[in-house]
Structure formats: structure tokens, C-alpha cells
Protein backbone atom coordinates (compact mmCIF):
# COMPACT_ATOMS: atom_id res chain seq x y z
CA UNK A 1 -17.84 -25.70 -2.86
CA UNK A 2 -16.95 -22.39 -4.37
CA UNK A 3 -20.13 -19.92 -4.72
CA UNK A 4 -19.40 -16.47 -6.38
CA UNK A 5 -21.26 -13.46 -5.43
CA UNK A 6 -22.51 -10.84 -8.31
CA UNK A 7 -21.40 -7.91 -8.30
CA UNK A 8 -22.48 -4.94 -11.18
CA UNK A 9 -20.00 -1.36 -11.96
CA UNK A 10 -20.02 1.23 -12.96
CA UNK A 11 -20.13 0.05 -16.98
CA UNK A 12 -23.13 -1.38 -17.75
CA UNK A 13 -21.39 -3.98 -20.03
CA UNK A 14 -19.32 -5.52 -17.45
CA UNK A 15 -19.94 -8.05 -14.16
CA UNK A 16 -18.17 -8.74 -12.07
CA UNK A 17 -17.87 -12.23 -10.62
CA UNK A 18 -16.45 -12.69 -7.30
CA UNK A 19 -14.74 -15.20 -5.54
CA UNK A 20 -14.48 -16.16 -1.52
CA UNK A 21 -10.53 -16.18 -1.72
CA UNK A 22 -7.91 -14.29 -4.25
CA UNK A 23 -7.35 -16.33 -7.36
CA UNK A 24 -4.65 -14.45 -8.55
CA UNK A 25 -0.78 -13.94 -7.63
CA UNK A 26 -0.99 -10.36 -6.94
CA UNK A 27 -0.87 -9.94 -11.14
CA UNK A 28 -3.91 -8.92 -13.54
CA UNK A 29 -5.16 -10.75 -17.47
CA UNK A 30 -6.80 -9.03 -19.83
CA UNK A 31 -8.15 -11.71 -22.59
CA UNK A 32 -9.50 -10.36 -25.70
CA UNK A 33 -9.94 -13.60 -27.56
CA UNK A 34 -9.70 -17.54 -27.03
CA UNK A 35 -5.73 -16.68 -28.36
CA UNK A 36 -4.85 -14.43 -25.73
CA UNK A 37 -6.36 -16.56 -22.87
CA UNK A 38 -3.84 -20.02 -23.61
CA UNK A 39 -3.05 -19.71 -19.80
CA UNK A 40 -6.28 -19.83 -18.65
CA UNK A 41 -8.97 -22.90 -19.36
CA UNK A 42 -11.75 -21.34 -17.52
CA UNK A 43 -11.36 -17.86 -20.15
CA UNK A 44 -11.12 -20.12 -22.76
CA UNK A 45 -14.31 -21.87 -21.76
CA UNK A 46 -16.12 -18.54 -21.15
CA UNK A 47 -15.29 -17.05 -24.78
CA UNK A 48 -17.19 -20.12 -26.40
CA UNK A 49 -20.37 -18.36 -25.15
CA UNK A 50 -20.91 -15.86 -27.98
CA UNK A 51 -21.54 -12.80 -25.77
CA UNK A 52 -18.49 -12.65 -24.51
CA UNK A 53 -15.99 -10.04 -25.80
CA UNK A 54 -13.26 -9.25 -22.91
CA UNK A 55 -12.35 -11.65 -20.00
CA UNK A 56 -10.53 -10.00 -16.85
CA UNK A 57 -8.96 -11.58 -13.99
CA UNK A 58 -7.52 -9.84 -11.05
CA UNK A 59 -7.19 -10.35 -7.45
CA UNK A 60 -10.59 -11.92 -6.38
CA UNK A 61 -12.49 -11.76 -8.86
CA UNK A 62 -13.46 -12.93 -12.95
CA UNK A 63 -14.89 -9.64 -14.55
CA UNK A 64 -16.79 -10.45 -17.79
CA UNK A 65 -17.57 -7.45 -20.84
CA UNK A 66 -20.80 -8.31 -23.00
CA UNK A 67 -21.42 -7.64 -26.67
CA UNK A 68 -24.84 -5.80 -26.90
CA UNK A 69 -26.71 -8.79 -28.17
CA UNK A 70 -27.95 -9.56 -24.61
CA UNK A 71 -28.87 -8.03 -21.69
CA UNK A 72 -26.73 -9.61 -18.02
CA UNK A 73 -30.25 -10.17 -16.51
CA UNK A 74 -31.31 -12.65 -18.76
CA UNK A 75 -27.88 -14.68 -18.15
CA UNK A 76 -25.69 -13.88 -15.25
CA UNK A 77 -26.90 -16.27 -13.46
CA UNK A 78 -26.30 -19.23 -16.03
CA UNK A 79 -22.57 -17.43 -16.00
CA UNK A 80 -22.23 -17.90 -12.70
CA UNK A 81 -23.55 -21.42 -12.56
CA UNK A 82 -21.27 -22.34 -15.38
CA UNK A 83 -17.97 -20.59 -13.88
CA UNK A 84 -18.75 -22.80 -10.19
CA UNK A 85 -19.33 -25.71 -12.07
CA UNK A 86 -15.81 -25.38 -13.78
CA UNK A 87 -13.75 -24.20 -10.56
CA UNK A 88 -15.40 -27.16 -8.30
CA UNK A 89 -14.65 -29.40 -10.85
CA UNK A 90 -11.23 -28.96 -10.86
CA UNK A 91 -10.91 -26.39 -13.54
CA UNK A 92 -7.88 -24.57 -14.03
CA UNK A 93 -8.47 -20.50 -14.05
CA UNK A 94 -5.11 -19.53 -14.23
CA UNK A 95 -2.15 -22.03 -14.91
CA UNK A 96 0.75 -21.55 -13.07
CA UNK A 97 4.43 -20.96 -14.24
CA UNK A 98 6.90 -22.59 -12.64
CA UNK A 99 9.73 -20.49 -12.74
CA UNK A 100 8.44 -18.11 -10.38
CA UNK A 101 9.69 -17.97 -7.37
CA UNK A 102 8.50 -20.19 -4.17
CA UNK A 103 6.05 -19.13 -1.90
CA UNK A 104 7.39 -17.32 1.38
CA UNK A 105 5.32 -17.91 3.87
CA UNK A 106 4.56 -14.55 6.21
CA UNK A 107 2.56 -12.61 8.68
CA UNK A 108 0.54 -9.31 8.15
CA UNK A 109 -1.70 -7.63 10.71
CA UNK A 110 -3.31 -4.10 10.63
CA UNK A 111 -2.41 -2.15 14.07
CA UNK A 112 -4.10 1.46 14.37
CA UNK A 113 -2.54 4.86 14.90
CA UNK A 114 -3.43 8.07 15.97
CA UNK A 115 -4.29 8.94 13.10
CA UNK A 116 -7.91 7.81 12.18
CA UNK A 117 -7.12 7.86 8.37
CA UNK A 118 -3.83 5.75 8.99
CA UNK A 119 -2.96 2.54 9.50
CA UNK A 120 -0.13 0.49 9.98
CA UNK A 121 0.55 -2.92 8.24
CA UNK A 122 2.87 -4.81 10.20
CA UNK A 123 4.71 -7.41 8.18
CA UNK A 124 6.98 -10.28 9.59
CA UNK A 125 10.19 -9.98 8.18
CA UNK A 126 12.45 -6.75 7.65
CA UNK A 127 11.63 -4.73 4.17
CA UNK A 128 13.65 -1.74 3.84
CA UNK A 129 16.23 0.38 6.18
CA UNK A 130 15.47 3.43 4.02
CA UNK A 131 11.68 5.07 5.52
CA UNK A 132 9.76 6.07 1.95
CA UNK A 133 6.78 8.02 1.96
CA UNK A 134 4.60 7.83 -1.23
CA UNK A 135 1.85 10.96 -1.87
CA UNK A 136 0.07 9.28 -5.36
CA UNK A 137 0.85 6.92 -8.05
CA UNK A 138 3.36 9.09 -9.81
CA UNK A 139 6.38 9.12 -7.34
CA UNK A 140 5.90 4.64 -6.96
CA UNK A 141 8.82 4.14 -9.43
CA UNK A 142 10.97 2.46 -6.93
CA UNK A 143 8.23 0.54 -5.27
CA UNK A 144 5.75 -2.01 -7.74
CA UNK A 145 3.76 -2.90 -4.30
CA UNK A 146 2.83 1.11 -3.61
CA UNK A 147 1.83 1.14 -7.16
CA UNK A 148 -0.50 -1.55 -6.97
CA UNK A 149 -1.74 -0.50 -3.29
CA UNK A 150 -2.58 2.98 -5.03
CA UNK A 151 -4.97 1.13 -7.59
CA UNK A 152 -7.21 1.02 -5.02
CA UNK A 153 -9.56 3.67 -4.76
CA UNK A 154 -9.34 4.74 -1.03
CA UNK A 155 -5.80 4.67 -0.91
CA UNK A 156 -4.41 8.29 -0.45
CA UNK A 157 -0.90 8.13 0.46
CA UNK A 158 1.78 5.12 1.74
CA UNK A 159 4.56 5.19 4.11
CA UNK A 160 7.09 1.98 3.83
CA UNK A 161 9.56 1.70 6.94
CA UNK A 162 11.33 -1.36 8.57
CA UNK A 163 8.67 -4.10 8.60
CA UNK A 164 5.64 -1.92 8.51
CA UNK A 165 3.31 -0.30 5.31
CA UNK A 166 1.35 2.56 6.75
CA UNK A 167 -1.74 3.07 4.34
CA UNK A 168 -3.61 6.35 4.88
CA UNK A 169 -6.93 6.50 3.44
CA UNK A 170 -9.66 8.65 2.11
CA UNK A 171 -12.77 9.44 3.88
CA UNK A 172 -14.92 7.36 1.55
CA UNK A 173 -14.33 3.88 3.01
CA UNK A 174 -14.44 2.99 6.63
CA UNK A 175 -11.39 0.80 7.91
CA UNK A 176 -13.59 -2.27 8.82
CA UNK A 177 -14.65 -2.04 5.05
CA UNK A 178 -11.59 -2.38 3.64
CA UNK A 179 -8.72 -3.63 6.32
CA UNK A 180 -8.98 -7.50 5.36
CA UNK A 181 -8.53 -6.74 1.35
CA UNK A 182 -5.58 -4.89 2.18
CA UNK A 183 -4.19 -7.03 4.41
CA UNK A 184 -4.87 -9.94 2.08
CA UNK A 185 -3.72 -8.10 -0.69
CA UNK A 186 -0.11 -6.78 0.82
CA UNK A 187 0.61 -10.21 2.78
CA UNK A 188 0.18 -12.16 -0.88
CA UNK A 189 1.56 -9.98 -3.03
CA UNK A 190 4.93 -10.01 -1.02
CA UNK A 191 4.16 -14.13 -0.40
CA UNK A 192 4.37 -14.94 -4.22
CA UNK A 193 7.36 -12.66 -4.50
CA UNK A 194 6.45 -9.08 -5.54
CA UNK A 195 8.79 -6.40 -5.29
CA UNK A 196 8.82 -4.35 -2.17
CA UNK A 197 11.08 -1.74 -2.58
CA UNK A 198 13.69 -2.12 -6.18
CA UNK A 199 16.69 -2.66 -4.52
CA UNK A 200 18.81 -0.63 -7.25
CA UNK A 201 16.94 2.70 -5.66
CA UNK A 202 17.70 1.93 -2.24
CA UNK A 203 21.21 0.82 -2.91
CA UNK A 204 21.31 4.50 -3.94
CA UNK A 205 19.60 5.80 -1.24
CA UNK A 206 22.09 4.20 0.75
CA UNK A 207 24.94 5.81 -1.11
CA UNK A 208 23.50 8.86 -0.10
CA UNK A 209 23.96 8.58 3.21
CA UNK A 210 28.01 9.95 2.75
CA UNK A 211 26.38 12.82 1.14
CA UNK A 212 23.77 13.24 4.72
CA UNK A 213 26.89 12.97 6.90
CA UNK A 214 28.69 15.58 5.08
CA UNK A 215 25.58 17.82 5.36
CA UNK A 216 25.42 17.52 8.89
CA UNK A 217 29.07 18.06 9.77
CA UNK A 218 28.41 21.25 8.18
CA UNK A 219 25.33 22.36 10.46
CA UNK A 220 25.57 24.40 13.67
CA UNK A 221 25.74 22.39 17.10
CA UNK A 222 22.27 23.51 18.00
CA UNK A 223 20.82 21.62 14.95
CA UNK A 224 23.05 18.35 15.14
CA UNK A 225 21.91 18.31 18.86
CA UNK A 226 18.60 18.54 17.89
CA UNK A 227 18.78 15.86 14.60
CA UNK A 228 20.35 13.61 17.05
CA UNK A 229 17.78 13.79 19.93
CA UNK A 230 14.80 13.31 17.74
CA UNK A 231 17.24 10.01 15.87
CA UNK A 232 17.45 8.65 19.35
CA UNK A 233 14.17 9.38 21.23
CA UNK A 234 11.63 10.69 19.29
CA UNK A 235 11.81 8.69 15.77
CA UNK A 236 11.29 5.56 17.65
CA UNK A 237 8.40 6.79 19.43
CA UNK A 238 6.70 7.93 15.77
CA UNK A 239 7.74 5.02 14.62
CA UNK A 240 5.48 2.51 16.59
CA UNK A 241 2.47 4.83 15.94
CA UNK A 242 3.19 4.14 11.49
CA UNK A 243 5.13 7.65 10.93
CA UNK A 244 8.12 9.52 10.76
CA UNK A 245 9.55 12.68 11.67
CA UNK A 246 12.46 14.26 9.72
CA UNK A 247 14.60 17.63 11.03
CA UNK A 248 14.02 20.34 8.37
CA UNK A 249 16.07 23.22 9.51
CA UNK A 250 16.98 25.18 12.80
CA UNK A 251 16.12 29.24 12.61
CA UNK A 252 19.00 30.32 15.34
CA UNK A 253 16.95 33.63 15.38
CA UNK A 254 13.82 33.25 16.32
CA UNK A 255 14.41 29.66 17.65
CA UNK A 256 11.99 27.43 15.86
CA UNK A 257 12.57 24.18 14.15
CA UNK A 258 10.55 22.83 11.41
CA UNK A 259 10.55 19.06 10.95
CA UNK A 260 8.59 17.16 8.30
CA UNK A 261 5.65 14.50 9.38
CA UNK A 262 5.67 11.61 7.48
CA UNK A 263 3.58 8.03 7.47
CA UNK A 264 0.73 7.99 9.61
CA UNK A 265 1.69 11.32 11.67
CA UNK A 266 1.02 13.93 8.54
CA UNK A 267 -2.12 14.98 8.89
CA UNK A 268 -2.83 13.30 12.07
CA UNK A 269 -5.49 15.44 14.61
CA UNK A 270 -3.08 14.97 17.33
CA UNK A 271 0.33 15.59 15.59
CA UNK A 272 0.36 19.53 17.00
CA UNK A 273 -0.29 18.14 20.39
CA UNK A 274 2.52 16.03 20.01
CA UNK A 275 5.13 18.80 18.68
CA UNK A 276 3.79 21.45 21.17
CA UNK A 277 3.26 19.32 24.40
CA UNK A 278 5.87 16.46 23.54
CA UNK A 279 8.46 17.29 21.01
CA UNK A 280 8.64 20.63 21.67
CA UNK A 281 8.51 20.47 25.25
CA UNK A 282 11.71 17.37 25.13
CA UNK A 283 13.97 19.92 23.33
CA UNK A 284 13.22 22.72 25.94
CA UNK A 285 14.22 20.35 28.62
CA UNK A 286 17.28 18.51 26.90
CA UNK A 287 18.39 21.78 24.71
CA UNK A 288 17.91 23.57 28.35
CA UNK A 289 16.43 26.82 26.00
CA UNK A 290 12.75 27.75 26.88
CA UNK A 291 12.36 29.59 23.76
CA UNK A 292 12.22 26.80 21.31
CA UNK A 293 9.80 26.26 18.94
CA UNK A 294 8.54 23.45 16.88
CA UNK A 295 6.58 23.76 13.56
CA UNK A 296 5.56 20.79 11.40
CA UNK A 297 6.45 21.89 7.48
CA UNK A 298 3.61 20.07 5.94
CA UNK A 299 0.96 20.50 9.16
């Protein structure tokens, strides 16, 4: 038997009702009227009740807006009642269309880094060959799911590589707080078919790659030695820790080379230990030049 917990916001006119599992397929309704809410029975049901001016429906929860003519203390609780009573009856709250596309059954685990604020999302099956790093809403044309992961209001920046989403989050949430609605979240959104990646950009990012090759035949032998060692032994590495590491330039001068963290390693406590005492300290060795120098552009 379904049993909703509620929960108030921060508007006084609206409630939140919320479920045990999602009801939704990764998608939001807003219902303004009986009209507007033909796909769902249960919003229907709810705007006979003449308080009722907005329905919402997202994720795992029903979120209800009141006129003024009552207060939610005097009838939340009959709300409640009425919305169980309707769902463990066999009431519809959504219908579903048929034309989307079948379910794909897959995996999704969280798997920490060394960076307390990230962490990694593994996902069974293969989701881009292109690593893309996200910083805020703004830059998630080419990926729908970092768009909707940034609704959330801990989410500070994504990282989407191979089969893994690395999620780094602000301070206000703690990970056991939030790990399971994320997880949920990312393994149905990409279950009921929502766009990953738009394969038009990475088709293009792909393209690009002729343009990368040209670029590097063009570099000194110094700095295609060192883009190829960190390709071969120290992206890998990053890798299974969420992040990324990209070569920025080679300064034949003063002998320093600036890379770019990305994923799970930017702003990671321990990524200067790693450049000095690892990265640093691998190029030394395998570049067989003691005066080598590694700086992280955005440490």
C-alpha cells in the first residue's frame, strides 16, 4: 500500500506530496486546469476539490498550489488520504504513451573519489568516447541529462566520460543525503530513454579530432612526448578515480607544463600531491629532465 509523506517549501501555497518510488519518466507536468491535465486521472480528480489551482508532477513526488480560501493544515491530510486512496486503487497518475521507446534495462552504482565533493556514477553500458565536463546549466546544450542533473540544488559541476557521470557537489548536502536520488534519478532517466549526450555534437566533436592531430604534428617533441605519456599512463589512472587530465602547453624555458583537471580531480585536496609527487615526478623519470614542472591551470 502506497503511503505518501508531507513535505512543506519554501512557498507557503504549495505541498508537496511524496511518494516511496519515482512516478515519473524522468519528465515534469505542470496542470493549470482539469484541460491541461487529460493525461493524468489522478490531476483531474484533484482539481474537482475547489482549492486547487496548479497540479505538479515530477520525479517522486505530486506538488499541489492552494487558492487562499484555506489554510493546508486544515486539509492536507484529507489530500493525502484521498491521493492513496486513488493510487492503491488502481488509479492512473500519469498515462503512458506508447510510442516511446522500450525500457532498457541497466546498472548504476555511486563509487567515491578522492575528491570528497565528487563522485562517480558508474553506468553499465558505454555513453560517450568524447570526456565532457559541464561547470553550470548554461554550457548543457549538448547534454538534456546534465541539464536535468543541474536542477538539483547541490549539484555544482558534471563530468561525462566512457560509462561513468562524475557529479561534484556543494557543501550543503552530505553524500549519504543525496547518493540514492541521484542514482535513481540518472539510472531511470537513461532506462526510459533520455538523451545522454546529442549525438549531432559529438559527431562533431569527433570531426574534430583531424583538426587535434594536425595541432599536435605541429608541437615540439618535448610536448608530444609528454601528451602521449599522460594518453597512455596517466589518463587511465584519473580516469578510475571520476576525472580527467588534459595537456595545456609545454614552456621549453622554464620547463613547466600546465595541464587542465577535469571531473572529479578539479578541485580535489589531493590533486597537487598527485601532479608534484606523481605526475610530475613520472615525466622527470620518463622525460629523463629533473627540471620539469607541473602546474594544474584551473588548481
Amino acid at each position: 500500500m502506497t503511503k505518501l509523506t508531507i513535505k512543506e517549501t519554501q512557498n507557503s501555497t504549495i505541498l508537496k506530496f511524496e511518494f516511496p518510488d519515482f512516478i515519473t519518466k524522468n519528465e515534469s507536468f505542470e496542470f493549470k486546469n482539469i484541460d491541461e491535465a487529460k493525461n493524468s486521472p489522478l490531476a483531474q480528480k484533484l482539481f474537482h476539490l475547489p482549492f486547487v489551482k496548479t497540479v505538479y508532477i515530477s520525479g517522486n513526488f505530486i506538488a499541489i498550489e492552494r487558492y487562499s480560501i484555506v489554510e493546508w493544515d486544515d486539509v492536507k491530510d484529507a489530500v493525502a488520504e484521498q491521493i492513496e486512496a486513488f493510487v492503491n486503487d488502481g488509479g492512473v497518475i500519469i498515462s503512458i504513451d506508447e510510442n516511446k521507446p522500450k525500457k532498457q534495462p541497466i546498472t548504476v552504482y555511486g563509487e567515491s573519489t578522492p575528491n570528497p565533493a565528487a563522485l562517480k556514477f558508474v553506468v553499465s553500458r558505454m555513453l560517450t568516447k568524447n570526456a565532457i565536463e559541464y561547470k553550470n546549466i548554461d554550457q548543457t546544450a549538448s547534454s538534456p541529462l546534465a541539464q536535468e542533473l543541474f536542477k538539483f540544488p547541490y549539484v555544482k559541476e558534471i563530468f561525462i566520460d566512457e560509462n561513468y557521470i562524475s557529479v561534484t557537489k556543494y557543501e550543503i548536502n552530505d553524500w549519504q543525503e543525496i547518493t540514492l536520488e541521484l542514482r535513481t534519478f540518472i539510472k531511470q532517466y537513461i532506462e526510459n530513454g533520455g538523451t545522454v549526450l546529442d549525438e549531432s555534437l559529438i559527431e562533431v566533436a569527433t570531426k574534430n579530432d583531424v583538426t587535434k592531430d594536425e595541432a599536435f604534428d605541429k608541437l615540439d617533441t618535448t610536448s608530444q612526448q609528454i601528451i602521449n605519456i599522460l594518453e597512455e599512463y596517466v589518463k587511465p589512472a584519473v580516469a578510475a578515480d571520476g576525472g580527467n587530465i588534459a595537456f595545456d602547453s609545454y614552456n621549453e624555458t622554464d620547463k613547466t607544463v600546465k595541464v587542465i583537471l577535469q571531473g572529479a580531480c578539479s578541485g580535489c585536496p589531493s590533486s597537487t600531491f598527485t601532479l608534484k609527487s606523481g605526475i610530475e615526478n613520472m615525466l622527470k623519470s620518463m622525460l629523463n629532465d629533473d627540471n620539469i614542472k607541473v602546474e594544474a591551470v584551473n588548481a
